[in-house]
N, C-alpha and C. Protein backbone atom coordinates (compact mmCIF):
# COMPACT_ATOMS: atom_id res chain seq x y z
N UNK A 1 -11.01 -43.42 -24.23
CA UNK A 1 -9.57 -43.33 -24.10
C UNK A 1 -8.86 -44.29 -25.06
N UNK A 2 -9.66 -45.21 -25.07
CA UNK A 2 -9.08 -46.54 -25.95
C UNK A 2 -8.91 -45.90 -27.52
N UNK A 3 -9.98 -44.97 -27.94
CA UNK A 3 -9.86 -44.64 -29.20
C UNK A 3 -9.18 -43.63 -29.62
N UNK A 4 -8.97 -43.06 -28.50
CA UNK A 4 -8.17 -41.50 -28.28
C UNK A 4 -6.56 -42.13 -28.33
N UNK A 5 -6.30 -43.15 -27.67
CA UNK A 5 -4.73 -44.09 -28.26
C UNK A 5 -4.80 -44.40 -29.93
N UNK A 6 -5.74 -45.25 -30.05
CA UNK A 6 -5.70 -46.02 -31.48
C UNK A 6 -5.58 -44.46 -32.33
N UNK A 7 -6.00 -43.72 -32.12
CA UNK A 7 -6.14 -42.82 -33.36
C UNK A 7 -4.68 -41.48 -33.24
N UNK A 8 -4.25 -41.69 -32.25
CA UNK A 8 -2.97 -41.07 -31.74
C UNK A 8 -1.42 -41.86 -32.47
N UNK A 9 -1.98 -42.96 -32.69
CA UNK A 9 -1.20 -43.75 -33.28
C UNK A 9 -0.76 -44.16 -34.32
N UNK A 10 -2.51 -44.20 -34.75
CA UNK A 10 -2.31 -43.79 -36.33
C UNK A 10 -1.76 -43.00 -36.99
N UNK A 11 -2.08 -41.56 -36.57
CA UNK A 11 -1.75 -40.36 -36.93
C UNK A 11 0.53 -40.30 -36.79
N UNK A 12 0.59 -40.80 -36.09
CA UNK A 12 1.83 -41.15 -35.83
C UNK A 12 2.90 -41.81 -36.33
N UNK A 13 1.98 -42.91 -36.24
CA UNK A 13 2.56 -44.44 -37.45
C UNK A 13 2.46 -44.21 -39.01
N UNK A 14 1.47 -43.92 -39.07
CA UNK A 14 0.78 -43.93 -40.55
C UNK A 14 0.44 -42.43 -41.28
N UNK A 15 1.20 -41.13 -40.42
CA UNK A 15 0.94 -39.92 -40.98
C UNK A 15 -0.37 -39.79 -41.08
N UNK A 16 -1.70 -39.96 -40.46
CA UNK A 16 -2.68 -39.78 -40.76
C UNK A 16 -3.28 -38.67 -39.98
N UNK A 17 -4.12 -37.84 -40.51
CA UNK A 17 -4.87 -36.90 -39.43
C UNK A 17 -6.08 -37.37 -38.72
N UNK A 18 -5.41 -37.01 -36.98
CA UNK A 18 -6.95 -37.40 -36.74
C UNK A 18 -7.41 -36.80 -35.14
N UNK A 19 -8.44 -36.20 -35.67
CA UNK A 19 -9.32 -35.33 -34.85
C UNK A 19 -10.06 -35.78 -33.31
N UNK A 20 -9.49 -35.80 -32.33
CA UNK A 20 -10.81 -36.40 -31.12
C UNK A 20 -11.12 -35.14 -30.31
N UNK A 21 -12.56 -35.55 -30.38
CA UNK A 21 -13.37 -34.43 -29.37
C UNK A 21 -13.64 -35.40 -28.00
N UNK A 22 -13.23 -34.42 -26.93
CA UNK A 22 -14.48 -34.88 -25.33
C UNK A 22 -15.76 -33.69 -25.69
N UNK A 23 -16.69 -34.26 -25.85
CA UNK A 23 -18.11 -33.71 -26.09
C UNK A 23 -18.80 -33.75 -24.78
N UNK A 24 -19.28 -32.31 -24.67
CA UNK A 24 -19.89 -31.85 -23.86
C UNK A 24 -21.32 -32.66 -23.38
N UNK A 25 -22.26 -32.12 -23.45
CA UNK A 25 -23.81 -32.37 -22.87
C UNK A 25 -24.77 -32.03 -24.49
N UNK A 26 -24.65 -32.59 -25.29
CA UNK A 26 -25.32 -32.17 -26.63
C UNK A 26 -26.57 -33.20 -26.56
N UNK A 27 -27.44 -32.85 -26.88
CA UNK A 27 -28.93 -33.60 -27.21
C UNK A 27 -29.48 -33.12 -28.20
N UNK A 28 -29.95 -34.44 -29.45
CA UNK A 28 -30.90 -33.62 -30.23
C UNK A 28 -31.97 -32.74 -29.37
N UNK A 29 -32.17 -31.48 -30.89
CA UNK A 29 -33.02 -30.55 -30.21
C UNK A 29 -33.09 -29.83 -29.05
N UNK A 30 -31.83 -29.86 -28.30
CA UNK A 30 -32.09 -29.16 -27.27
C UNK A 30 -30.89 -27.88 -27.59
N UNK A 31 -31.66 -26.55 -27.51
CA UNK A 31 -30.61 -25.52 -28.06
C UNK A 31 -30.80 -24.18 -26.53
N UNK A 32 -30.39 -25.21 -25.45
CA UNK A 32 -30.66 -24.39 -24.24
C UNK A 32 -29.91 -25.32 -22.98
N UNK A 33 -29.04 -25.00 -22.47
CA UNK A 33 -28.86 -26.07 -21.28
C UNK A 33 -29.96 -26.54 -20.60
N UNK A 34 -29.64 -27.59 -19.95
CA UNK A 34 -30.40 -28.13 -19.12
C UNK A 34 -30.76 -27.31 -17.48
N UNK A 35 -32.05 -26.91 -16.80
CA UNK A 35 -31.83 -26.03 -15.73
C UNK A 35 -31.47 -26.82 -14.70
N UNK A 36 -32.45 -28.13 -14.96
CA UNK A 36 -32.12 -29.09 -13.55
C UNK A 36 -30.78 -29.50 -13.31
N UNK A 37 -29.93 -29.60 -13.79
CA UNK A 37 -28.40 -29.90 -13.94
C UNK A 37 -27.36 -29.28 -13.68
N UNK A 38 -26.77 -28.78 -12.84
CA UNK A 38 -25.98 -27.92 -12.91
C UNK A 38 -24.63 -28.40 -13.75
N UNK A 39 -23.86 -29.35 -13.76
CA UNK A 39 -22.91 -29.99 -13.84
C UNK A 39 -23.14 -29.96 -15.44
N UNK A 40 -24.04 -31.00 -16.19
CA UNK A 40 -24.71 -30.83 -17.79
C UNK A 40 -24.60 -29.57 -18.01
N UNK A 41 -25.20 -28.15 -17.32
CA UNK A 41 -24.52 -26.99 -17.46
C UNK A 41 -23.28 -26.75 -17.97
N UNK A 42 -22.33 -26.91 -17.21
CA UNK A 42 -21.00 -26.43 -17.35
C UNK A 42 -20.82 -27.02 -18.56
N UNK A 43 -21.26 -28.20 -19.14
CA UNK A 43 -20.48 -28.67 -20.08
C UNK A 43 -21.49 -28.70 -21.49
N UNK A 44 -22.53 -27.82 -21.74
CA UNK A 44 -23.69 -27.41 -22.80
C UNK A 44 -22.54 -27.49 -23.65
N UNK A 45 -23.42 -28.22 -24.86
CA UNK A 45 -22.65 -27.67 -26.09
C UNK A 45 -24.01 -27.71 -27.42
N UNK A 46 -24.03 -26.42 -27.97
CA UNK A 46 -25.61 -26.48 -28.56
C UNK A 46 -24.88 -27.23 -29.90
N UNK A 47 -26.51 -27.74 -30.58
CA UNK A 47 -26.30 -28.33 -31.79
C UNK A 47 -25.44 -27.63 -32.82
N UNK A 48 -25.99 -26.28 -33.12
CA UNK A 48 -25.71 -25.56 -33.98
C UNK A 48 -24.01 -24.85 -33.64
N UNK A 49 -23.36 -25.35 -32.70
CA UNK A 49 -21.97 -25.39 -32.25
C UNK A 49 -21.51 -26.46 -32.78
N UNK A 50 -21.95 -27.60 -32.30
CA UNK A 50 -21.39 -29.09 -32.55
C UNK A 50 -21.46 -29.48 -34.46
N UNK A 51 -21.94 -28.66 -34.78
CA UNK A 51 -21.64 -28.70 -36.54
C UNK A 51 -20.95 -27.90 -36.74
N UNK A 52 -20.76 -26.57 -36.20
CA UNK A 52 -19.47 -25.82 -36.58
C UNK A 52 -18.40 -26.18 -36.26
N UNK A 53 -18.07 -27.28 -35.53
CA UNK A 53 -17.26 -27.76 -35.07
C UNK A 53 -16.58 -28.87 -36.19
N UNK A 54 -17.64 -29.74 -36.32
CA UNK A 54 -17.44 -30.95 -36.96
C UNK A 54 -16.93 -30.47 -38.27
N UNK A 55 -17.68 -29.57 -38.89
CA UNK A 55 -17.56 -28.91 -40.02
C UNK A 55 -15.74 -28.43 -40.46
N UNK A 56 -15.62 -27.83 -39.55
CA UNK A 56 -14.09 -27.27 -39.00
C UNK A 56 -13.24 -28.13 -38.80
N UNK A 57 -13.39 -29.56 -38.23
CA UNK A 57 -12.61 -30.52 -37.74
C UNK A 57 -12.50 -31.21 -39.64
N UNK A 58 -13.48 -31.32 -39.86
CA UNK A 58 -13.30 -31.79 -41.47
C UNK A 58 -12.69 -31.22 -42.56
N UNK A 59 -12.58 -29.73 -42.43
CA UNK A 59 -12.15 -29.28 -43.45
C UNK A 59 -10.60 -28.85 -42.91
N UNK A 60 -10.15 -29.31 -41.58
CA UNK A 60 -8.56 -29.24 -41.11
C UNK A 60 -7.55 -29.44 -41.91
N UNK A 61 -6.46 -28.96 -42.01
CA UNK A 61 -5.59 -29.75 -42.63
C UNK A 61 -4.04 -29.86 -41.88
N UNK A 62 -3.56 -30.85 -41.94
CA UNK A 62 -2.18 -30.97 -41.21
C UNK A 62 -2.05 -30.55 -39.68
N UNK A 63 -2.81 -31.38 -39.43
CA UNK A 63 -3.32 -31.35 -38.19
C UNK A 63 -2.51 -32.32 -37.16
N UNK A 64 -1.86 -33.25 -37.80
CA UNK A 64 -1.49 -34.89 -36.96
C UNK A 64 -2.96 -35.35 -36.39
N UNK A 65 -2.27 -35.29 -34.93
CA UNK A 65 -3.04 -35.71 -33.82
C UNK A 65 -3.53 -34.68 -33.24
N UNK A 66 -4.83 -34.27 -32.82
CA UNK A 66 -5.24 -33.24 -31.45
C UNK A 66 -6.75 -34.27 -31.37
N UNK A 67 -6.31 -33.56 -29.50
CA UNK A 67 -7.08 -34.27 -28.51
C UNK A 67 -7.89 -32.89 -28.12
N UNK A 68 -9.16 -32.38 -28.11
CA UNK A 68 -9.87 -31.05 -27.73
C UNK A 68 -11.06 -31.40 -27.27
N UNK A 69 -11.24 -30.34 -26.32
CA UNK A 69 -12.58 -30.22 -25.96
C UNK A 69 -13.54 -29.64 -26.39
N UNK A 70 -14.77 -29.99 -26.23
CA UNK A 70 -16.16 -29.12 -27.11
C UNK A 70 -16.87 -28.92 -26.20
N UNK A 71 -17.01 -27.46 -25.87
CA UNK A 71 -18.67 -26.86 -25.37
C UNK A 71 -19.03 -26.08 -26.40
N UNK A 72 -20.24 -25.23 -26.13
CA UNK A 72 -20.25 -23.63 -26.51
C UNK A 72 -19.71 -23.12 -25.24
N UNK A 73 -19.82 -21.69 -25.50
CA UNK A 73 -19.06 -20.65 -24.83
C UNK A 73 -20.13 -20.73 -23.53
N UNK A 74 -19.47 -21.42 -22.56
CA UNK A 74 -20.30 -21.28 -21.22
C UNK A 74 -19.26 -20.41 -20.04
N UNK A 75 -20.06 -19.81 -19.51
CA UNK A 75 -19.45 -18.55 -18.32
C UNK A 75 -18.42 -19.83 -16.84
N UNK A 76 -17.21 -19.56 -17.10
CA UNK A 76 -16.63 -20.30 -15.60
C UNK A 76 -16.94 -21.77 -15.92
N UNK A 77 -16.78 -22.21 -16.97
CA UNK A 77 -17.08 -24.18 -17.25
C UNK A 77 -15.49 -24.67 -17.04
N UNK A 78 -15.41 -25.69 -16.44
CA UNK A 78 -13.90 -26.16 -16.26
C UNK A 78 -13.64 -27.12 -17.19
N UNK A 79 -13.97 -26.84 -18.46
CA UNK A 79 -13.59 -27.14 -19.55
C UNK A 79 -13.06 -26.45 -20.33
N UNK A 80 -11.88 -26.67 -20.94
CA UNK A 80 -11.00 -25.39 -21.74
C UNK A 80 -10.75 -25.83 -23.10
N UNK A 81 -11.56 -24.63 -24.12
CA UNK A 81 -11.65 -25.18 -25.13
C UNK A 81 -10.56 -23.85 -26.02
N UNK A 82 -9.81 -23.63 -25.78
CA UNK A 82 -8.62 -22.59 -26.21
C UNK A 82 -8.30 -23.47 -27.12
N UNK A 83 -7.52 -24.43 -27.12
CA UNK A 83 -7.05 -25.06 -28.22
C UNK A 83 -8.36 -25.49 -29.68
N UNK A 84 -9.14 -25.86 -29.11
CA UNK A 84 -10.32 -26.16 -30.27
C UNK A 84 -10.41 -24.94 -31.01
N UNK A 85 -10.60 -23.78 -29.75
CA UNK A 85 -10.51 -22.78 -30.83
C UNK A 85 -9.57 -21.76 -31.87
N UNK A 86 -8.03 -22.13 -30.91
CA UNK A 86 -7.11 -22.04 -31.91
C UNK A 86 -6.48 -23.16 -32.94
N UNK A 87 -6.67 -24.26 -32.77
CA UNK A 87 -6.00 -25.47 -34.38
C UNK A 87 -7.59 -24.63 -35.06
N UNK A 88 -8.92 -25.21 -35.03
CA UNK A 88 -10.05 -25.40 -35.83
C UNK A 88 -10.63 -23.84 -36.27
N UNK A 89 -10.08 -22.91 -35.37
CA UNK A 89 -10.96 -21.56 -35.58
C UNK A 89 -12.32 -21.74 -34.90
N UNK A 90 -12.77 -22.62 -33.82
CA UNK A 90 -14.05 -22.58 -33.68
C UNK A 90 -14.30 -21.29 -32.86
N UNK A 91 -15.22 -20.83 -33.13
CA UNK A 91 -16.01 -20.19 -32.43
C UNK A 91 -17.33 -20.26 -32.23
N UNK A 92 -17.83 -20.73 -31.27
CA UNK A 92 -19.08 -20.91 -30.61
C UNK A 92 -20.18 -19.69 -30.81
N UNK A 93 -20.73 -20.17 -31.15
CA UNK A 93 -21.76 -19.17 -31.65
C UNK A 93 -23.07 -18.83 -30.23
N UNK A 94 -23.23 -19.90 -29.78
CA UNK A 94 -23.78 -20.03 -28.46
C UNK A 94 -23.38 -20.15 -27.05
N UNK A 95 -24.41 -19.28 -26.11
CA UNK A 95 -23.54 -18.80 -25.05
C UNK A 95 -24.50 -19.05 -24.03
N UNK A 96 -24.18 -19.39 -22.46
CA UNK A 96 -24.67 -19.51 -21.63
C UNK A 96 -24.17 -19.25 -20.17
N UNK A 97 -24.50 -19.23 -19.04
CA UNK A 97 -24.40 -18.83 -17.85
C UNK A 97 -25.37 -19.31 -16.67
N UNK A 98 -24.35 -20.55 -16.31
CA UNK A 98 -24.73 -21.40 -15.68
C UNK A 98 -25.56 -21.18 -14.41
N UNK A 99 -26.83 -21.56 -13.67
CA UNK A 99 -27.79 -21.67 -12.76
C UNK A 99 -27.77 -22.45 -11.91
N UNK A 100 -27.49 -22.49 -10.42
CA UNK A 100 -27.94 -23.46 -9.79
C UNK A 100 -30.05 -24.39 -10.02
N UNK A 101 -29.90 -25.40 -9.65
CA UNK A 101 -32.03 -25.58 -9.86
C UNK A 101 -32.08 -25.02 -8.94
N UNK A 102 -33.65 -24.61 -9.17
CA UNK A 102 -34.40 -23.78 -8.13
C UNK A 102 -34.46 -24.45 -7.39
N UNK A 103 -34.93 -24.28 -5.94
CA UNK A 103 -35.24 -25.13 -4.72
C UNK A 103 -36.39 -26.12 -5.30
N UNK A 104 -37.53 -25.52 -5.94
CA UNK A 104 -38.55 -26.12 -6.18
C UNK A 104 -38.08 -27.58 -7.18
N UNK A 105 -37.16 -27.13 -8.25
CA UNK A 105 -36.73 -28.27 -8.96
C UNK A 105 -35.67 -29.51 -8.14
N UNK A 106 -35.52 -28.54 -7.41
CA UNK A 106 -34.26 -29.50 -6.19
C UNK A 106 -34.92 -30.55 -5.49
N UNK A 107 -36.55 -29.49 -4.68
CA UNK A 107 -37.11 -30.97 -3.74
C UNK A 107 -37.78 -31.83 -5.04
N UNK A 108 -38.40 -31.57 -6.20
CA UNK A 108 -39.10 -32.10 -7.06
C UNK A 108 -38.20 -33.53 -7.35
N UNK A 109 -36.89 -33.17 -8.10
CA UNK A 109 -35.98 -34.00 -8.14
C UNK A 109 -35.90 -34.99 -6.96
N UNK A 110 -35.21 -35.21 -5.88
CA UNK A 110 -35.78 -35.71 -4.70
C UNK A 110 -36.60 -36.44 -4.08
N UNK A 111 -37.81 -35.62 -4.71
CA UNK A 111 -39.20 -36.58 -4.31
C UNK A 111 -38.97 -37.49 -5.31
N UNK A 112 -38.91 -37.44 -6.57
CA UNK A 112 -39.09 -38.25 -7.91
C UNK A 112 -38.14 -39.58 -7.73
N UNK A 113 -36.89 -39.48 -6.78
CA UNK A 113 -35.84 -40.10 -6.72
C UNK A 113 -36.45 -41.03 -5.39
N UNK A 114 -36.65 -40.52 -4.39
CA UNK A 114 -37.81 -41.44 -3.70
C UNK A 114 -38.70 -42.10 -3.91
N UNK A 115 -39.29 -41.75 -4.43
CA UNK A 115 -40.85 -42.74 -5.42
C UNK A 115 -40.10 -43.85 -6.44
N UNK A 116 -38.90 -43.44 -7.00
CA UNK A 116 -38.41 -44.57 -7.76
C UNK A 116 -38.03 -45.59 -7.24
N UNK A 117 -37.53 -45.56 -5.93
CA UNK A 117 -36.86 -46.90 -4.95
C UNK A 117 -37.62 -47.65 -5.03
């Protein structure tokens, strides 16, 4: 938030452009949500999104200030990325549809969380 001011300000004070993302659940190498997670779900954003993005955010122009969110295109995520994709043109190339864990990953989780105490 602190940087999401400073750079709001800039852009303000000093005419400068400047771009902030809230970034989703991105991990190198991982080009699949997470199953155990539901929540990391909602908010997937694959690699090969998060450079079309960046890519897009760089080559902006006259932009001021925007504040946007980043997933890929996930089914019912309460993250709204309308604006990212109207200033930047993004379009997410990757798509998903979120899972509760299986029971089996549910007690697994659980047990694992017990044994750690």
């Amino acid at each position: 938030m602190v940087g999401e001011s400073i750079a709001r300000l800039y852009a303000r004070e000093r005419g400068l452009s400047a771009i902030c993302f809230r970034i989703g659940s991105c991990h190198a190498g991982e080009d699949r949500p997470d199953p155990r997670n539901l929540w990391r779900q909602h908010k997937w954003l694959s690699p090969r999104d998060f450079c079309q993005a960046m890519e897009k955010a760089i080559d902006a122009e006259d932009i001021g200030f925007a504040l946007m969110h980043l997933t890929s295109d996930i089914e019912g995520s309460p993250w709204d990325i309308s604006e990212t994709k109207r200033l930047l043109g993004y379009a997410p190339r990757d798509r998903a549809r979120p899972q509760p864990p299986s029971l089996a990953m549910r007690l697994s989780q659980a047990l694992r969380r017990r044994i750690m105490r």
